[in-house]
Protein backbone atom coordinates (compact mmCIF):
# COMPACT_ATOMS: atom_id res chain seq x y z
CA UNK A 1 0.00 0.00 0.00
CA UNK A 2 3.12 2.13 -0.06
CA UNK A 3 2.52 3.44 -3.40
CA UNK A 4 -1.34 3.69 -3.58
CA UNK A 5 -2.52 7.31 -3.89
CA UNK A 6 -5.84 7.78 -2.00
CA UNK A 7 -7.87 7.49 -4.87
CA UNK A 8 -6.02 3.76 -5.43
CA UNK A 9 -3.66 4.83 -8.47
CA UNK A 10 -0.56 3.50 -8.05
CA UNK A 11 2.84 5.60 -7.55
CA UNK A 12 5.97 3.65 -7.19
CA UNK A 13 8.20 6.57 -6.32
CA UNK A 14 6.60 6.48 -2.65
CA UNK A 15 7.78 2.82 -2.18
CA UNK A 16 10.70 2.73 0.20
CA UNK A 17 14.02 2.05 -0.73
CA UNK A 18 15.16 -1.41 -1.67
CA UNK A 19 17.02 -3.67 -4.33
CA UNK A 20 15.74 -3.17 -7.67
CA UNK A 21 14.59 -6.64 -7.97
CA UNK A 22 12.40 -6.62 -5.31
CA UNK A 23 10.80 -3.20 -6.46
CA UNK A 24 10.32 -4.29 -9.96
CA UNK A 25 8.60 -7.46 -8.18
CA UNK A 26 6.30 -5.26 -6.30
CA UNK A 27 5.24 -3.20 -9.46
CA UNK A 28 5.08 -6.36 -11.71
CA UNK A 29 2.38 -7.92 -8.98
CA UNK A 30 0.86 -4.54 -8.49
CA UNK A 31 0.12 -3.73 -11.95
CA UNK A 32 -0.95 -7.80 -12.32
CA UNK A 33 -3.35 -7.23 -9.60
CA UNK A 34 -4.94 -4.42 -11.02
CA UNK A 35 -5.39 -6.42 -14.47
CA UNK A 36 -6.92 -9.38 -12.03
CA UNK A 37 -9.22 -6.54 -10.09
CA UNK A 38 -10.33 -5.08 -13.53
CA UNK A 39 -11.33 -8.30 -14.99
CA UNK A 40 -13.10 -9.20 -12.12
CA UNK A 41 -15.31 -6.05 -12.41
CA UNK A 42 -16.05 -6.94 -15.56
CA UNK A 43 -17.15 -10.09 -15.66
CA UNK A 44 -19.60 -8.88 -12.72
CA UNK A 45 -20.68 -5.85 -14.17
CA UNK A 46 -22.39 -7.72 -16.91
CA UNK A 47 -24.74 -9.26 -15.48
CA UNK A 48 -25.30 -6.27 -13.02
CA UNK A 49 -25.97 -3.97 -15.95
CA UNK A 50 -28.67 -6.73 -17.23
CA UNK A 51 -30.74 -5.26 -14.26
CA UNK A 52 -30.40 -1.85 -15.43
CA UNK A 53 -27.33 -0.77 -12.92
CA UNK A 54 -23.79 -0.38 -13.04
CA UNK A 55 -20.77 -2.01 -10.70
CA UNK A 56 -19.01 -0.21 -8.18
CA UNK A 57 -16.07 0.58 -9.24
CA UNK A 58 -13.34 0.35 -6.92
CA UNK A 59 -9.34 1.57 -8.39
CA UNK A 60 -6.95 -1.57 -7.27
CA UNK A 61 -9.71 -3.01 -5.71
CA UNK A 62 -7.49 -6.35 -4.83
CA UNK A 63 -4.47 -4.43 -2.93
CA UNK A 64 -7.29 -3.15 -0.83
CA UNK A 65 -9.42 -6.07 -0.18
CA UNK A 66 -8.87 -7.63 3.43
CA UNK A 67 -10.86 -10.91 4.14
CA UNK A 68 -11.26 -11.69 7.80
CA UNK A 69 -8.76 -13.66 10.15
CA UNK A 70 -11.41 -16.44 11.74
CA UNK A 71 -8.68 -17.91 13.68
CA UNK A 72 -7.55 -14.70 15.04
CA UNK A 73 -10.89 -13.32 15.79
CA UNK A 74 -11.32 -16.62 17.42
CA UNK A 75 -8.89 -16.08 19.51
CA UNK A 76 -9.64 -12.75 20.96
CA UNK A 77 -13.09 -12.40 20.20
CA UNK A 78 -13.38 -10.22 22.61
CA UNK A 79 -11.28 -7.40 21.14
CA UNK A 80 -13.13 -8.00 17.72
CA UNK A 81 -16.57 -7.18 19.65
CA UNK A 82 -15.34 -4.54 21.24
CA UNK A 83 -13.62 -3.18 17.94
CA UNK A 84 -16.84 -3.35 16.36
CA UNK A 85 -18.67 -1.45 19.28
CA UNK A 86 -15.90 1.03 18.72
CA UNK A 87 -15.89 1.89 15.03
CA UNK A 88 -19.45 0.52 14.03
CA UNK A 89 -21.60 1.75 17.06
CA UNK A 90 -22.77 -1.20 17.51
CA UNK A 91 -24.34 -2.74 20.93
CA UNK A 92 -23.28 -5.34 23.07
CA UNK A 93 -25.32 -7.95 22.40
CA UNK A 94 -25.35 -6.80 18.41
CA UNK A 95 -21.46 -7.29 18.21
CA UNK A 96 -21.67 -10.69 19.89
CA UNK A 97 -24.48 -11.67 16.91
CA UNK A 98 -22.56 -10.34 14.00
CA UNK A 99 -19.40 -11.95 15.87
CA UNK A 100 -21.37 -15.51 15.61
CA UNK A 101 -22.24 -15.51 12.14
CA UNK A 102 -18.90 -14.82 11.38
CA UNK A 103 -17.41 -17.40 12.84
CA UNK A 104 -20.63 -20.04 12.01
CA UNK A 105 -21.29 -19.35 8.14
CA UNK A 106 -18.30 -20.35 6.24
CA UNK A 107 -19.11 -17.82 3.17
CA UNK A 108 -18.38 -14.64 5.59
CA UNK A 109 -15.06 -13.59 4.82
CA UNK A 110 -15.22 -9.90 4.56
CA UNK A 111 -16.92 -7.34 6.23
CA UNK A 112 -18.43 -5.44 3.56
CA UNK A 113 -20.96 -8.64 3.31
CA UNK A 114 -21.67 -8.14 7.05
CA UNK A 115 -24.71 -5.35 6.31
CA UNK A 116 -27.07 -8.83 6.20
CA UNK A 117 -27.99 -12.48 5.45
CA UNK A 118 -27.91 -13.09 1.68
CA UNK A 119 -29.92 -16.20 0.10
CA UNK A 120 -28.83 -17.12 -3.38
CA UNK A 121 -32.39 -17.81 -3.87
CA UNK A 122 -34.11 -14.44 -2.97
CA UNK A 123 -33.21 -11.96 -4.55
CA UNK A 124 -29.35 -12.84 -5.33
CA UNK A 125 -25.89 -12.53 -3.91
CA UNK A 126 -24.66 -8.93 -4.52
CA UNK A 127 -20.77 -8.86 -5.36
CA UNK A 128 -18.22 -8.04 -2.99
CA UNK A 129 -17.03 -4.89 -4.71
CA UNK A 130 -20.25 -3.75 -5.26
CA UNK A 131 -21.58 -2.43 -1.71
CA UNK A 132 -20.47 0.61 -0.73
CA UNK A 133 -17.88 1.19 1.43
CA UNK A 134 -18.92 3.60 3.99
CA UNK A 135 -17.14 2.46 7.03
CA UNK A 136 -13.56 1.05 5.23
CA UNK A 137 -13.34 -1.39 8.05
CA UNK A 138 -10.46 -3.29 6.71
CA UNK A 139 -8.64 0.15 6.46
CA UNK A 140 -8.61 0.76 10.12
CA UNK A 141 -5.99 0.39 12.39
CA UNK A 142 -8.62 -1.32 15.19
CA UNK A 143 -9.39 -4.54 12.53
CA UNK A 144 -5.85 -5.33 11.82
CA UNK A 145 -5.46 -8.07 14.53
CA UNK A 146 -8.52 -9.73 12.73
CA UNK A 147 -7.67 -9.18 8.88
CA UNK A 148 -5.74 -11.45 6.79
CA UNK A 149 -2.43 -10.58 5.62
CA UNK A 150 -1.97 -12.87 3.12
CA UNK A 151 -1.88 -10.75 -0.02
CA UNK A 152 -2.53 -14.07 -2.63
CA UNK A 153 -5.10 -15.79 0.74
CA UNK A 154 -7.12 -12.32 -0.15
CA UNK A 155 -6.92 -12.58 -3.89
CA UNK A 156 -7.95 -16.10 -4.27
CA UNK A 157 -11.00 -14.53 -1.35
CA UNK A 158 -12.00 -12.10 -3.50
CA UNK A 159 -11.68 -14.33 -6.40
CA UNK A 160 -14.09 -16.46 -5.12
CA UNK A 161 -16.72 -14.04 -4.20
CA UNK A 162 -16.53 -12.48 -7.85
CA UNK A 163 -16.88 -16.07 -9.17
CA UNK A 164 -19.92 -17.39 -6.54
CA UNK A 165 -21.81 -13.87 -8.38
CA UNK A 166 -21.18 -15.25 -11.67
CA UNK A 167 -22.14 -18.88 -11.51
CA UNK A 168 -25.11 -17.56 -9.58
CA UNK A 169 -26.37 -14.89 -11.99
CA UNK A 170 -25.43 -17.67 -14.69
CA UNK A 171 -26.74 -20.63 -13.24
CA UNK A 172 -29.90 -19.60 -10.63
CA UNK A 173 -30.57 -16.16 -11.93
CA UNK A 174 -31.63 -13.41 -9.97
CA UNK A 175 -34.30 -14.10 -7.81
CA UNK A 176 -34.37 -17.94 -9.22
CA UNK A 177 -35.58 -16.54 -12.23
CA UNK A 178 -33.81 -19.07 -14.23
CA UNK A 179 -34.72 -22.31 -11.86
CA UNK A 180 -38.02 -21.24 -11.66
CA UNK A 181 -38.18 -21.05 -15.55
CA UNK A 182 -37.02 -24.93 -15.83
CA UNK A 183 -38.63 -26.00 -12.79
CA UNK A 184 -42.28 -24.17 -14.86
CA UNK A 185 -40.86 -26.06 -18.04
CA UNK A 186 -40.90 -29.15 -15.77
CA UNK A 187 -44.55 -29.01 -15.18
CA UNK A 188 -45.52 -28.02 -18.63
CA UNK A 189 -44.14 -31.40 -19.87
CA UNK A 190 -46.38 -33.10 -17.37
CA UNK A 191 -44.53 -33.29 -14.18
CA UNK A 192 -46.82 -33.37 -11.39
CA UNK A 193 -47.23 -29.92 -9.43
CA UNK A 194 -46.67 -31.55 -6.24
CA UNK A 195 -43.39 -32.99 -7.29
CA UNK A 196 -41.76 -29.81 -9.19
CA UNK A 197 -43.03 -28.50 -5.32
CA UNK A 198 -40.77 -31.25 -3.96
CA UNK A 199 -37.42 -30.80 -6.41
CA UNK A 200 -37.90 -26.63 -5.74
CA UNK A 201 -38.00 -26.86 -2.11
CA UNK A 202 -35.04 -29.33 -2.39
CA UNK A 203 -33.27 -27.14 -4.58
CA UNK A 204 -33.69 -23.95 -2.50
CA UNK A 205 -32.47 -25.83 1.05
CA UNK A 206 -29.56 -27.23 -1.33
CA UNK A 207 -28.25 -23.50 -2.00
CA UNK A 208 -29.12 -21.95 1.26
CA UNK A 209 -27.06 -24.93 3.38
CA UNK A 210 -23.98 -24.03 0.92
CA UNK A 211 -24.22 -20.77 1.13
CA UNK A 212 -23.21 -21.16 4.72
CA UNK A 213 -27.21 -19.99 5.47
């Protein structure tokens, strides 16, 4: 983050010194991680703009991105509450809810998905990079004990969040539009009602469980 402007453009001069190697390294996987981040929009943003909207756009979104430390907040759960109370405003009891999903649904891995539950079935899975960032939690000094520091851990995080979007908007469509329109199909080719009832109930606890809901 040594040479990241505030607005996320890069600026090598501000790196510290070092042996040239090593700097070119840090540009080469700076300037790859930007091509990753861009791509990654991309991708998203095309199914977003199906629905009439556009992506957030965040510059170097990737050598920003922090996913959360479950063994570390684990470990000192208590600071994490009490960091949350702190910088969030949140109660007592509210930090020791959030602090339980976290650590009991396997899909939350970054705080910017902590704003509510998601259910690939209603209403969709909104990408990572697209909610806005209000409170920059990962930026703080309060939530480093609890953020991974992994730079490639938090790529391959991020990674996976932009490709869950995907293969949902894809695959289930928003809302299930696109399970409900095969599951209809099913029916119309004679299916009984009660069983396309059956395979769409099983379909929708299927998603739910591994999404982590």
């Amino acid at each position: 983050r040594a040479m990241m402007n505030k607005d996320g453009t890069l600026d090598p001069s501000k790196l510290p010194p070092m042996p040239q190697s090593e700097r070119q390294a840090l540009i080469t996987l700076a300037n790859q991680a930007k091509e990753m981040s861009d791509r990654m929009y991309r991708d998203q943003n095309e199914y977003v703009k199906r629905d009439g909207k556009e992506l957030g756009y965040i510059n170097n979104y990737l050598l920003r991105f922090k996913a959360l430390d479950k063994v570390a907040i684990k470990k000192n759960r208590a600071g994490f509450e009490a960091a949350l109370q702190s910088e969030t405003n949140l109660s007592v009891s509210e930090a020791k809810e959030l602090t339980d999903k976290i650590l009991d649904n396997p899909e939350m891995n970054d705080l910017s998905l902590l704003d509510d539950n998601f259910s690939v079935t209603k209403g969709g899975i909104v990408p990572t990079s697209h909610r806005e960032r209000t409170l920059n939690l990962s930026e703080k000094d309060a939530f480093n004990e609890f953020m991974e520091r992994d730079i490639f851990a938090n790529m391959s995080t991020a990674a996976k969040s932009a490709a869950r979007f995907v293969t949902h908007r894809k695959y289930i469509g928003k809302n299930g539009e696109i399970l409900a329109a095969q599951l209809q199909q099913m029916e119309n080719e004679g299916v009984p009602r009660d069983k396309v009832n059956e395979i769409a109930m099983g379909l929708k606890d299927f998603l739910d469980a591994e999404s982590g809901n």
